[in-house]
PDB file of N, CA and C in Angstrom:
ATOM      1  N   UNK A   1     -23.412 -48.056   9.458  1.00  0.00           N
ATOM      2  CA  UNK A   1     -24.152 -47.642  10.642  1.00  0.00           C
ATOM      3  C   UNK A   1     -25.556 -47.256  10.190  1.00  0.00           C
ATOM      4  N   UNK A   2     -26.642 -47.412  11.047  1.00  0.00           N
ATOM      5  CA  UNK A   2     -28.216 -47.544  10.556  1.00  0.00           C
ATOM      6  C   UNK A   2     -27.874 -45.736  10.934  1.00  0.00           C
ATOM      7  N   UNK A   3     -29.004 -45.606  11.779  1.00  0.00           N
ATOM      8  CA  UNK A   3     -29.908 -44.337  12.433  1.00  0.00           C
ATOM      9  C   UNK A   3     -29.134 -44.214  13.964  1.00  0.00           C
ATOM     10  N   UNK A   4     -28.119 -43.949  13.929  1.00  0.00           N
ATOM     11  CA  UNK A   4     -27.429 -44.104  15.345  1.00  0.00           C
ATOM     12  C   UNK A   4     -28.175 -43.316  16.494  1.00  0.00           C
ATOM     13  N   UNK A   5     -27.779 -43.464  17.754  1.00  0.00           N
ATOM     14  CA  UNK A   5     -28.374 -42.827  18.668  1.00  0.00           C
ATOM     15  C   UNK A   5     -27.806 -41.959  19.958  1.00  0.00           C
ATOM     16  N   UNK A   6     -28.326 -41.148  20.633  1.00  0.00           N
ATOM     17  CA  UNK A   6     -27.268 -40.454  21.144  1.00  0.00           C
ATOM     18  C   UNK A   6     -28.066 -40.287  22.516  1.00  0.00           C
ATOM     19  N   UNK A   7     -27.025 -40.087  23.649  1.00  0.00           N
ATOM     20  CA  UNK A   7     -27.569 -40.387  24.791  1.00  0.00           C
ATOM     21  C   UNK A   7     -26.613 -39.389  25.406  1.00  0.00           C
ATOM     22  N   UNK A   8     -27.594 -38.411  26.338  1.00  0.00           N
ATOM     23  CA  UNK A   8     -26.442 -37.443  27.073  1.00  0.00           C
ATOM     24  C   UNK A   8     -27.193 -37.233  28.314  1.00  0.00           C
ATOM     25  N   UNK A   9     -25.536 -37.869  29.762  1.00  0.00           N
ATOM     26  CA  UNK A   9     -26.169 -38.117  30.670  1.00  0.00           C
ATOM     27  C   UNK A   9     -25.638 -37.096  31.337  1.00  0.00           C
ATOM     28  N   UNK A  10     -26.521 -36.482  32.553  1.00  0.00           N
ATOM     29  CA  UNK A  10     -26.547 -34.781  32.979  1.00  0.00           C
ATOM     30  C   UNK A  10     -26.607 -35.172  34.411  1.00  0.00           C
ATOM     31  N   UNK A  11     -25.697 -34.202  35.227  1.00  0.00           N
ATOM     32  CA  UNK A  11     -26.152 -34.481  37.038  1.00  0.00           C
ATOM     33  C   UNK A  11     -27.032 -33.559  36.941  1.00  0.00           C
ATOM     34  N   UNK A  12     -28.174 -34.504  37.602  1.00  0.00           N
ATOM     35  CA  UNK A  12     -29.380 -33.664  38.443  1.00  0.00           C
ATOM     36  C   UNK A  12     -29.381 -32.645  39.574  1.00  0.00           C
ATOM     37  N   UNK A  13     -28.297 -33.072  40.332  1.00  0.00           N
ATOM     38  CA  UNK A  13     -27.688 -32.240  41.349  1.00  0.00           C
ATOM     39  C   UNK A  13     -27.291 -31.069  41.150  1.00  0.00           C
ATOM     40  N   UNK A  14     -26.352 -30.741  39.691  1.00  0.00           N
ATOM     41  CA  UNK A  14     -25.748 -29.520  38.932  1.00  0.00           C
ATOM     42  C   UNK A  14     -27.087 -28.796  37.998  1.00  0.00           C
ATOM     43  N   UNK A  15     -28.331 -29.463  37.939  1.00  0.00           N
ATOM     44  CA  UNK A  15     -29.700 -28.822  37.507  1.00  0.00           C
ATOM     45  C   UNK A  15     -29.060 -28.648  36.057  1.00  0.00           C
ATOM     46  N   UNK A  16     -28.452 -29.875  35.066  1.00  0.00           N
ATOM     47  CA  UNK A  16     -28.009 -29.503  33.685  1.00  0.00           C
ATOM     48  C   UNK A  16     -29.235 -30.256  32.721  1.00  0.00           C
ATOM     49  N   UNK A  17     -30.374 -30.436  33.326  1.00  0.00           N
ATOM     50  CA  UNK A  17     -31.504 -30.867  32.229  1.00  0.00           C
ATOM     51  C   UNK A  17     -31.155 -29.680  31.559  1.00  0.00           C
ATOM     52  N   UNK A  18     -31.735 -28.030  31.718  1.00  0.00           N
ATOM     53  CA  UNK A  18     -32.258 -27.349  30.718  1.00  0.00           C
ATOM     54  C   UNK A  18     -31.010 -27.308  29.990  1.00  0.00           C
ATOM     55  N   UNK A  19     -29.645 -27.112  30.124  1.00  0.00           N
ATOM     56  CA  UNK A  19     -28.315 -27.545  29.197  1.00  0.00           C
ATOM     57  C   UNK A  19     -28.030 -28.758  28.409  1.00  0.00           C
ATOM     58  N   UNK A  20     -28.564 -29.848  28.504  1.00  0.00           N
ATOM     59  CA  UNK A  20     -28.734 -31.174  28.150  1.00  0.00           C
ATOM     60  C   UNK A  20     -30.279 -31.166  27.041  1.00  0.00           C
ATOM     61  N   UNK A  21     -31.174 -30.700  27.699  1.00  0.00           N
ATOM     62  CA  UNK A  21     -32.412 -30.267  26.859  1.00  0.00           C
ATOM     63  C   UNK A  21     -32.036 -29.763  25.418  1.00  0.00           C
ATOM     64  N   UNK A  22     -31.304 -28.696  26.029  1.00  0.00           N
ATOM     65  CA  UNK A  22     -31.200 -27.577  24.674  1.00  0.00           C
ATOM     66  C   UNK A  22     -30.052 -28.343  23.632  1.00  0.00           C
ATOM     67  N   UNK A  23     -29.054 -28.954  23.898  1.00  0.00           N
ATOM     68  CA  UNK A  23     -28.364 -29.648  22.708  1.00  0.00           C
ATOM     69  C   UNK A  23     -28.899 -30.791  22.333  1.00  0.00           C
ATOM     70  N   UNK A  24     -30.221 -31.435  23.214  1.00  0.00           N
ATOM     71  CA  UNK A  24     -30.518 -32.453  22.143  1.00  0.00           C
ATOM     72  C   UNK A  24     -31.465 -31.543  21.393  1.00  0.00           C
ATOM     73  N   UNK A  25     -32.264 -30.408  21.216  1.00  0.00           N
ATOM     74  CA  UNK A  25     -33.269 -29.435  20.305  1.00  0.00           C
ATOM     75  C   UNK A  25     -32.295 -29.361  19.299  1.00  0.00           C
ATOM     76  N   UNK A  26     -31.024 -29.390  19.637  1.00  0.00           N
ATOM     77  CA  UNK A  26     -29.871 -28.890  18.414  1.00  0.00           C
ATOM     78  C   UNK A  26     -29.538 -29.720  17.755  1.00  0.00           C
ATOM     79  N   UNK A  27     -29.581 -30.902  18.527  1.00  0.00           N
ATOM     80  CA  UNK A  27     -28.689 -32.276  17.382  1.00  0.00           C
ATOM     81  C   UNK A  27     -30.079 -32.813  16.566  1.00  0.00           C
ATOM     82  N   UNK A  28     -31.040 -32.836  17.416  1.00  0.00           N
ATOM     83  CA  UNK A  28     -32.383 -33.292  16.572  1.00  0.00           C
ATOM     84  C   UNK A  28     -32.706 -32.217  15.270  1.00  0.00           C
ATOM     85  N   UNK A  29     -32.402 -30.613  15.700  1.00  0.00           N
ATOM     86  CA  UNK A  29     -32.605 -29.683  14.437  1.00  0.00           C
ATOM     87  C   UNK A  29     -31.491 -29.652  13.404  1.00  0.00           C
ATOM     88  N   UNK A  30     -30.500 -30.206  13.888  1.00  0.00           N
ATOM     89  CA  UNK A  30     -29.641 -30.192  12.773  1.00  0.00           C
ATOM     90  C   UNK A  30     -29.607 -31.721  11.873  1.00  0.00           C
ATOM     91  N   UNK A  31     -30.099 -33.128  12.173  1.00  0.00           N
ATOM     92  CA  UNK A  31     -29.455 -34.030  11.840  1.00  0.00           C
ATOM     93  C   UNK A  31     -31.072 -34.591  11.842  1.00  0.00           C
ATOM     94  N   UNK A  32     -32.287 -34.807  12.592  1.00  0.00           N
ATOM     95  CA  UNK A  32     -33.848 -34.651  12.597  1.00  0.00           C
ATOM     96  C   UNK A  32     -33.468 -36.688  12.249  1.00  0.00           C
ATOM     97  N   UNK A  33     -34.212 -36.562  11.415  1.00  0.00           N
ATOM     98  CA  UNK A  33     -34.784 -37.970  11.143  1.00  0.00           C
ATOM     99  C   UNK A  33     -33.395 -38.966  10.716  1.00  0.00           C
ATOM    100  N   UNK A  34     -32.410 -38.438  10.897  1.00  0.00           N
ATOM    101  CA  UNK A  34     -30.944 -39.165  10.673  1.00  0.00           C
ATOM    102  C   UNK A  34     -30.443 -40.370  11.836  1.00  0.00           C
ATOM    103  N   UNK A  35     -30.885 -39.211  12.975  1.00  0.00           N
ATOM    104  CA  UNK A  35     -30.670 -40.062  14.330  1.00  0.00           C
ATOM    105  C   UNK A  35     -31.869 -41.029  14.727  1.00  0.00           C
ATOM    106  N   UNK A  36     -31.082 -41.766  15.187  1.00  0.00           N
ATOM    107  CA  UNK A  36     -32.593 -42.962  15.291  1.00  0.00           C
ATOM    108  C   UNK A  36     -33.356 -42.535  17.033  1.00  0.00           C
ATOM    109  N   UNK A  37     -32.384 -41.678  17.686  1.00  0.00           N
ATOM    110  CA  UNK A  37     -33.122 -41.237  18.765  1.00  0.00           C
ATOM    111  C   UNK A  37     -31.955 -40.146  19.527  1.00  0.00           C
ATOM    112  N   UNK A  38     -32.371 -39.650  20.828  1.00  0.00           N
ATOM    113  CA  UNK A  38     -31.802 -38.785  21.265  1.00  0.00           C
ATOM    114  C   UNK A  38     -32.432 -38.781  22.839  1.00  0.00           C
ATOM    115  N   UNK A  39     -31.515 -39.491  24.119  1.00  0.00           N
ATOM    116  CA  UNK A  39     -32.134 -39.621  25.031  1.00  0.00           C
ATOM    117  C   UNK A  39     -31.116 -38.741  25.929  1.00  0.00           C
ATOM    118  N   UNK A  40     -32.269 -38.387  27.114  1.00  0.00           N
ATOM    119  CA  UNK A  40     -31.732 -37.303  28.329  1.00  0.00           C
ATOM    120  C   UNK A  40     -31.429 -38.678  29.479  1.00  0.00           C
ATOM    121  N   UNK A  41     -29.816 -38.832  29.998  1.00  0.00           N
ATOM    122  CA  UNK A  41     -30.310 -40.172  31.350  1.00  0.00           C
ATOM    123  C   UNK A  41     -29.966 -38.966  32.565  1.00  0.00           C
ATOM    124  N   UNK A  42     -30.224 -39.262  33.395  1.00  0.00           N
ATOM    125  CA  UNK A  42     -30.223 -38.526  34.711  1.00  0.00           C
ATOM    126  C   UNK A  42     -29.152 -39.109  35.175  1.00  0.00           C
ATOM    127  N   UNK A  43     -28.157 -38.519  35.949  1.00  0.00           N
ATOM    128  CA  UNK A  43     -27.195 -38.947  36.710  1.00  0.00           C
ATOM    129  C   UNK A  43     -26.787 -38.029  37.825  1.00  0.00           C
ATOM    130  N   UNK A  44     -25.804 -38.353  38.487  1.00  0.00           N
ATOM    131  CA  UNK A  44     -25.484 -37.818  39.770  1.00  0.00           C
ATOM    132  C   UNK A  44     -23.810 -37.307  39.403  1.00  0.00           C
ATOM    133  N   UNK A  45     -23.614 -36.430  40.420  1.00  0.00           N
ATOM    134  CA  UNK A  45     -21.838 -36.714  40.991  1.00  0.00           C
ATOM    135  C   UNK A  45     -21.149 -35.648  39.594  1.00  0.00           C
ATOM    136  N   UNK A  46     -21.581 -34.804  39.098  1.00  0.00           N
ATOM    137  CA  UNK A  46     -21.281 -34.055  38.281  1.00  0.00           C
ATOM    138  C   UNK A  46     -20.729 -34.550  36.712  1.00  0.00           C
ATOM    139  N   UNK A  47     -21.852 -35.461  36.697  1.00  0.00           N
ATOM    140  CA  UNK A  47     -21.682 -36.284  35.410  1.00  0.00           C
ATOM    141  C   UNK A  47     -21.652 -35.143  34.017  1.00  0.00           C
ATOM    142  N   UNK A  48     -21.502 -35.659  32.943  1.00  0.00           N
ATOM    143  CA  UNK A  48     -21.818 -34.682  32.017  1.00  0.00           C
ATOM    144  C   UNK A  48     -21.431 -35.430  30.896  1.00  0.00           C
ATOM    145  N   UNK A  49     -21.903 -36.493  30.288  1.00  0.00           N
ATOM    146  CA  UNK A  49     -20.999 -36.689  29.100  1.00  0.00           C
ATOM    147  C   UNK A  49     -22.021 -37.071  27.783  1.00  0.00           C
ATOM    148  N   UNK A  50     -21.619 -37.054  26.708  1.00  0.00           N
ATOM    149  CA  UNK A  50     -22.496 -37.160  25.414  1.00  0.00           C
ATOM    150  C   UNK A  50     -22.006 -38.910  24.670  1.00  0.00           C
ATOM    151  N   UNK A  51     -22.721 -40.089  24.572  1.00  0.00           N
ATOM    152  CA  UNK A  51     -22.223 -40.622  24.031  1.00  0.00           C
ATOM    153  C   UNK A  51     -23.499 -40.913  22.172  1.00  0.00           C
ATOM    154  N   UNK A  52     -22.548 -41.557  21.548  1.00  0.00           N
ATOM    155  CA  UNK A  52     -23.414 -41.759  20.387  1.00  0.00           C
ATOM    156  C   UNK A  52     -23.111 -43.306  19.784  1.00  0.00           C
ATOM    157  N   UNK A  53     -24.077 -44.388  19.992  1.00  0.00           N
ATOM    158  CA  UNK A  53     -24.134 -45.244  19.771  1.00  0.00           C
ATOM    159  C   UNK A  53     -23.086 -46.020  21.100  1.00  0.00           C
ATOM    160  N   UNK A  54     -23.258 -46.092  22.213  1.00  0.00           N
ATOM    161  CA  UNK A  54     -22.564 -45.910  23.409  1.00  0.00           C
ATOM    162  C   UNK A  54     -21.013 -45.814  23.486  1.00  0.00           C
ATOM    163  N   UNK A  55     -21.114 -45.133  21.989  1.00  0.00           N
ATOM    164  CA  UNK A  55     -19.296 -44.479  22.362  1.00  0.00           C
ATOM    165  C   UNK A  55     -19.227 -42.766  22.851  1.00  0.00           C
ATOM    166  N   UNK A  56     -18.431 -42.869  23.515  1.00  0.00           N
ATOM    167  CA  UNK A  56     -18.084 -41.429  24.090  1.00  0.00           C
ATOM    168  C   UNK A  56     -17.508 -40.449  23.256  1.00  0.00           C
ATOM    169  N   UNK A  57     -18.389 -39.057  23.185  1.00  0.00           N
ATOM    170  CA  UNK A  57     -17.852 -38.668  22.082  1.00  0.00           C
ATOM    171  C   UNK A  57     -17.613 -36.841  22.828  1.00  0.00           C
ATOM    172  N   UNK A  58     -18.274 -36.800  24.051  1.00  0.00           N
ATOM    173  CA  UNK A  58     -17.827 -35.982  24.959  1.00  0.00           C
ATOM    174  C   UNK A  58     -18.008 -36.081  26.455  1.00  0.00           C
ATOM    175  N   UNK A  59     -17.437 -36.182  27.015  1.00  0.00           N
ATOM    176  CA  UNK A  59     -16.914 -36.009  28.855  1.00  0.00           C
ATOM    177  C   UNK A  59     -16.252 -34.692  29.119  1.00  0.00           C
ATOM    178  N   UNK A  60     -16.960 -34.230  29.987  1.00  0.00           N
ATOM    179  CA  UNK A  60     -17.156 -33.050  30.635  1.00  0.00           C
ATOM    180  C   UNK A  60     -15.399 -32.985  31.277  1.00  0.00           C
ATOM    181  N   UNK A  61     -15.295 -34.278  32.120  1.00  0.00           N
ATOM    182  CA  UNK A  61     -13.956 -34.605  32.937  1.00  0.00           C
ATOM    183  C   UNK A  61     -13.179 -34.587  31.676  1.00  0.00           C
ATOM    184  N   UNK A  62     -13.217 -35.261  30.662  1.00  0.00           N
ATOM    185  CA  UNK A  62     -11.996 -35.602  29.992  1.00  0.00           C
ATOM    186  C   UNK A  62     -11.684 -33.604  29.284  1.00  0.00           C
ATOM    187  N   UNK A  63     -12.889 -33.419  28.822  1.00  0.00           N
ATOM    188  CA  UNK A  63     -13.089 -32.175  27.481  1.00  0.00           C
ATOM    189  C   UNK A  63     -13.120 -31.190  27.877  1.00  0.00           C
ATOM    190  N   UNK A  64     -13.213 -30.887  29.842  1.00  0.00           N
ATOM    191  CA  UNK A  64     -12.825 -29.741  30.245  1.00  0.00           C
ATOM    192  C   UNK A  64     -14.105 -28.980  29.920  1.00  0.00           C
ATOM    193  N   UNK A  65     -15.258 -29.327  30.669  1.00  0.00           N
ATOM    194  CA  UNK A  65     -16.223 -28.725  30.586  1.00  0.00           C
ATOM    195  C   UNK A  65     -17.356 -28.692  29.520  1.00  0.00           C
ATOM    196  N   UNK A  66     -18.295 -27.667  28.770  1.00  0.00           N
ATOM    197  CA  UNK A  66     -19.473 -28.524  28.115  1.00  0.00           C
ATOM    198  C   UNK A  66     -18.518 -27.999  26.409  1.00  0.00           C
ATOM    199  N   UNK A  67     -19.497 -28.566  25.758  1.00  0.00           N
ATOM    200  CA  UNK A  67     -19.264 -28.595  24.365  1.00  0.00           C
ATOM    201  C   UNK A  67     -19.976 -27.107  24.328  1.00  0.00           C
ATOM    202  N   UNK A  68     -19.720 -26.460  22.858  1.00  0.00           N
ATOM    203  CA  UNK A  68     -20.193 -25.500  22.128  1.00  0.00           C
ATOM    204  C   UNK A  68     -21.026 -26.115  21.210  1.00  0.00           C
ATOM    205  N   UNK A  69     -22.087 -25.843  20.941  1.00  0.00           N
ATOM    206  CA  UNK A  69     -23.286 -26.222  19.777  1.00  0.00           C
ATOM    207  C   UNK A  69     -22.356 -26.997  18.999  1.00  0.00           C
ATOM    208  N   UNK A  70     -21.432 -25.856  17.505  1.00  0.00           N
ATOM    209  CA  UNK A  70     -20.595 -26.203  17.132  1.00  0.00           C
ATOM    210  C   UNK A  70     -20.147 -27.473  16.918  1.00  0.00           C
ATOM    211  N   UNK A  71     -19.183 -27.334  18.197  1.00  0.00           N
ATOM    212  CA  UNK A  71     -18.227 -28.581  18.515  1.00  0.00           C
ATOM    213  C   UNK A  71     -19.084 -30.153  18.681  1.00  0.00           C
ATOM    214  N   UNK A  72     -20.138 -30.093  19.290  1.00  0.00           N
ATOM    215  CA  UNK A  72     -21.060 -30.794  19.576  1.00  0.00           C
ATOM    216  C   UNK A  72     -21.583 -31.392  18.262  1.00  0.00           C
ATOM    217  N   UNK A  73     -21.795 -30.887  17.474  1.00  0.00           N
ATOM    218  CA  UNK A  73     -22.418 -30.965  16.223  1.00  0.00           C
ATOM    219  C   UNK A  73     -21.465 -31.869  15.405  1.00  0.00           C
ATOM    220  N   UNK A  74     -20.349 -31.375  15.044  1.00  0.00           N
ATOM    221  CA  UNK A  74     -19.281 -31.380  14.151  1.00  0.00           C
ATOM    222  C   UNK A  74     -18.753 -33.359  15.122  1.00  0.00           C
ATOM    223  N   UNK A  75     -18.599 -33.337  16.363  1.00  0.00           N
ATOM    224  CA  UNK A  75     -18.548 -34.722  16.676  1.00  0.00           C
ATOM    225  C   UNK A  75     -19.100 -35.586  16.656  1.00  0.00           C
ATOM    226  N   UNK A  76     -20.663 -35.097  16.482  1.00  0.00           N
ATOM    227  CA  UNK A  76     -21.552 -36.154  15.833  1.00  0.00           C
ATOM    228  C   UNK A  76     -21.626 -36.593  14.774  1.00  0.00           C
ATOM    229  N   UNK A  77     -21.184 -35.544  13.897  1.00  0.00           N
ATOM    230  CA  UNK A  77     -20.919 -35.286  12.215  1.00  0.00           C
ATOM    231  C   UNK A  77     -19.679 -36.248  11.828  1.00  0.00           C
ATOM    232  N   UNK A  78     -18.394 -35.958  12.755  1.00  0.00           N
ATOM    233  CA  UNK A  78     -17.760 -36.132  12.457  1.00  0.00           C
ATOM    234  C   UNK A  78     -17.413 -38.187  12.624  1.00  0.00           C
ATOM    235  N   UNK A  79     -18.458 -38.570  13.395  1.00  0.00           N
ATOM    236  CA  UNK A  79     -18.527 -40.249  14.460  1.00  0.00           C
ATOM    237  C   UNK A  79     -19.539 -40.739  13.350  1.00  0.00           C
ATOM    238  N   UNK A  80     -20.657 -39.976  13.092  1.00  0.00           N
ATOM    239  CA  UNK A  80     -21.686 -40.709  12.246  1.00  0.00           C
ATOM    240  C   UNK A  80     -21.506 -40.707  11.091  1.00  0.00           C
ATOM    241  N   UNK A  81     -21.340 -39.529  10.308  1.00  0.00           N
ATOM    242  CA  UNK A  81     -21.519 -39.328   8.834  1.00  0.00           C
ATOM    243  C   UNK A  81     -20.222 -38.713   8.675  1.00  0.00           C
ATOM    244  N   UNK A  82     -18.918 -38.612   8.742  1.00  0.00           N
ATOM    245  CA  UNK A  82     -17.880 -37.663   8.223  1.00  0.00           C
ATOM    246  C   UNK A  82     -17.623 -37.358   7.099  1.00  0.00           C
ATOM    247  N   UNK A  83     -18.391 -37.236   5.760  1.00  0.00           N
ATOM    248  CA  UNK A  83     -18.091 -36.864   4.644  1.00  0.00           C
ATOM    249  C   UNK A  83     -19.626 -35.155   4.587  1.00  0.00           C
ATOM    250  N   UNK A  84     -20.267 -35.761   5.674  1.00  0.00           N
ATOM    251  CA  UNK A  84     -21.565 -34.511   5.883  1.00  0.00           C
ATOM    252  C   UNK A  84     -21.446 -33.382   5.605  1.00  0.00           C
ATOM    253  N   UNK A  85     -21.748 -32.400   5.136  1.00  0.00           N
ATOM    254  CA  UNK A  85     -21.621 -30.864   5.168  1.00  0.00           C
ATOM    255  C   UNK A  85     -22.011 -30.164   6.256  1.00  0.00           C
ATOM    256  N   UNK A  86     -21.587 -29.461   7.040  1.00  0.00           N
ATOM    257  CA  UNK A  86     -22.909 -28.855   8.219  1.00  0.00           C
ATOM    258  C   UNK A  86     -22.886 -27.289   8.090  1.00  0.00           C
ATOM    259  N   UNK A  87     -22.760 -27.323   6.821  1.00  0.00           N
ATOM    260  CA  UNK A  87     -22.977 -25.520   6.736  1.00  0.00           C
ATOM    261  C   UNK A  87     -22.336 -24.593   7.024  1.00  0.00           C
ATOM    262  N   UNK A  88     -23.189 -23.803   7.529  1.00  0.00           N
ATOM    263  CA  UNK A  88     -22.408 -22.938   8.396  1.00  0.00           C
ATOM    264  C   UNK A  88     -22.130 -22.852   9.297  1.00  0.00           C
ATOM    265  N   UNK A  89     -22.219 -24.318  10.114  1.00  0.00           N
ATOM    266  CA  UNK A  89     -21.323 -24.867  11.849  1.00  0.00           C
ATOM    267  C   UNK A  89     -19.943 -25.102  11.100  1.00  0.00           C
ATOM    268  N   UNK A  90     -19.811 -25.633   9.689  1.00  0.00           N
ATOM    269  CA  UNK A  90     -18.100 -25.774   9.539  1.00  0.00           C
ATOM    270  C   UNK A  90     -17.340 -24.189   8.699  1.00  0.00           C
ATOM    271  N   UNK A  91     -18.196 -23.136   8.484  1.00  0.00           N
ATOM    272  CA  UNK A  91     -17.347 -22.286   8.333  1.00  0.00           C
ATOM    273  C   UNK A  91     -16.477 -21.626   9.193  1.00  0.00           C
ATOM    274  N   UNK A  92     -15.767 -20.999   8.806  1.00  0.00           N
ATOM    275  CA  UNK A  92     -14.550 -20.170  10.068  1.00  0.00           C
ATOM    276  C   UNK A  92     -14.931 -18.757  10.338  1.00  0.00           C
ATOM    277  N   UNK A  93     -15.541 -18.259  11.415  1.00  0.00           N
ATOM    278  CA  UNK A  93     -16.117 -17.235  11.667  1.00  0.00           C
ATOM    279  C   UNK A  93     -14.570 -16.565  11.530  1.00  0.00           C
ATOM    280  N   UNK A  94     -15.595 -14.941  12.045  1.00  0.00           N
ATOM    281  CA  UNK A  94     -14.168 -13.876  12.406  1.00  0.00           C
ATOM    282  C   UNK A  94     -13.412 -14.064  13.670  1.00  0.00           C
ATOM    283  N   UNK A  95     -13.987 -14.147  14.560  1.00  0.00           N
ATOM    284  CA  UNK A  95     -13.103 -14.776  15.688  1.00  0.00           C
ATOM    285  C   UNK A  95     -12.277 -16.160  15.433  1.00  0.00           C
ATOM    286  N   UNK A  96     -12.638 -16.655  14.611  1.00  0.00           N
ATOM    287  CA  UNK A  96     -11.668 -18.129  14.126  1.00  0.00           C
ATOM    288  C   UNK A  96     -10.672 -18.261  13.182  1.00  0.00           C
ATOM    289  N   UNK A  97     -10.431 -16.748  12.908  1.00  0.00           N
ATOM    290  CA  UNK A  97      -9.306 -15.886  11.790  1.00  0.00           C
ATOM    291  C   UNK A  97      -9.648 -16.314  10.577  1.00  0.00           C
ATOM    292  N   UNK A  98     -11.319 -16.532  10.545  1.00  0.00           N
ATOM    293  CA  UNK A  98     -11.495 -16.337   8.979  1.00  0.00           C
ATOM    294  C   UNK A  98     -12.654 -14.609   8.439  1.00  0.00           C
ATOM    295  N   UNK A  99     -13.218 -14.630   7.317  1.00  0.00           N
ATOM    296  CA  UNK A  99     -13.618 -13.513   7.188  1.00  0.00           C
ATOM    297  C   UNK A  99     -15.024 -13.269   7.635  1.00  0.00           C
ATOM    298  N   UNK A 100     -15.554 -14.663   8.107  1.00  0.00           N
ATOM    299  CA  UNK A 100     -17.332 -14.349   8.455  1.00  0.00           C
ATOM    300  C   UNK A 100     -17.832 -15.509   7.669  1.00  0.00           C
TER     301      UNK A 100
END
């Protein structure tokens, strides 16, 4: 796979640009010149889904609502590059019954 690309389409109706905004600031700050792009599409009807290289890698309908940074991260990580490190998005916090 080259510079894959990621496309996350948001209902306009549900006003999820600034939610859609803010995880592509995240996938671009975490992964930057890796991804070959990162586009916002506008949609209707309570759309919500993230695809990367036009595979689906989150739906709102299927995933039960939005992703966590995190989770978001780690599926891009996990579709594009799965041998990647992502720091401290893959450690186990205290709420995740690890020590911090």
């Amino acid at each position: 796979m080259g510079r894959p690309g990621v496309e996350i389409t948001y209902c306009t109706q549900c006003n999820w640009l600034l939610r859609s905004g803010w995880m592509a600031q995240e996938l671009l700050s975490t992964f930057g010149a890796d991804l070959g792009s990162v586009g916002l599409v506008p949609g209707t009807g309570g759309v919500f889904t993230i695809t990367l290289d036009g595979v689906v890698i989150w739906d709102r309908r299927l995933d039960g609502g939005f992703p966590d940074v995190k989770a978001l991260k780690q599926r891009v990580r996990d579709a594009a590059w799965p041998g990647r490190d992502l720091g401290h998005v893959d450690r186990v916090g205290p709420a995740e019954g690890g020590a911090g």
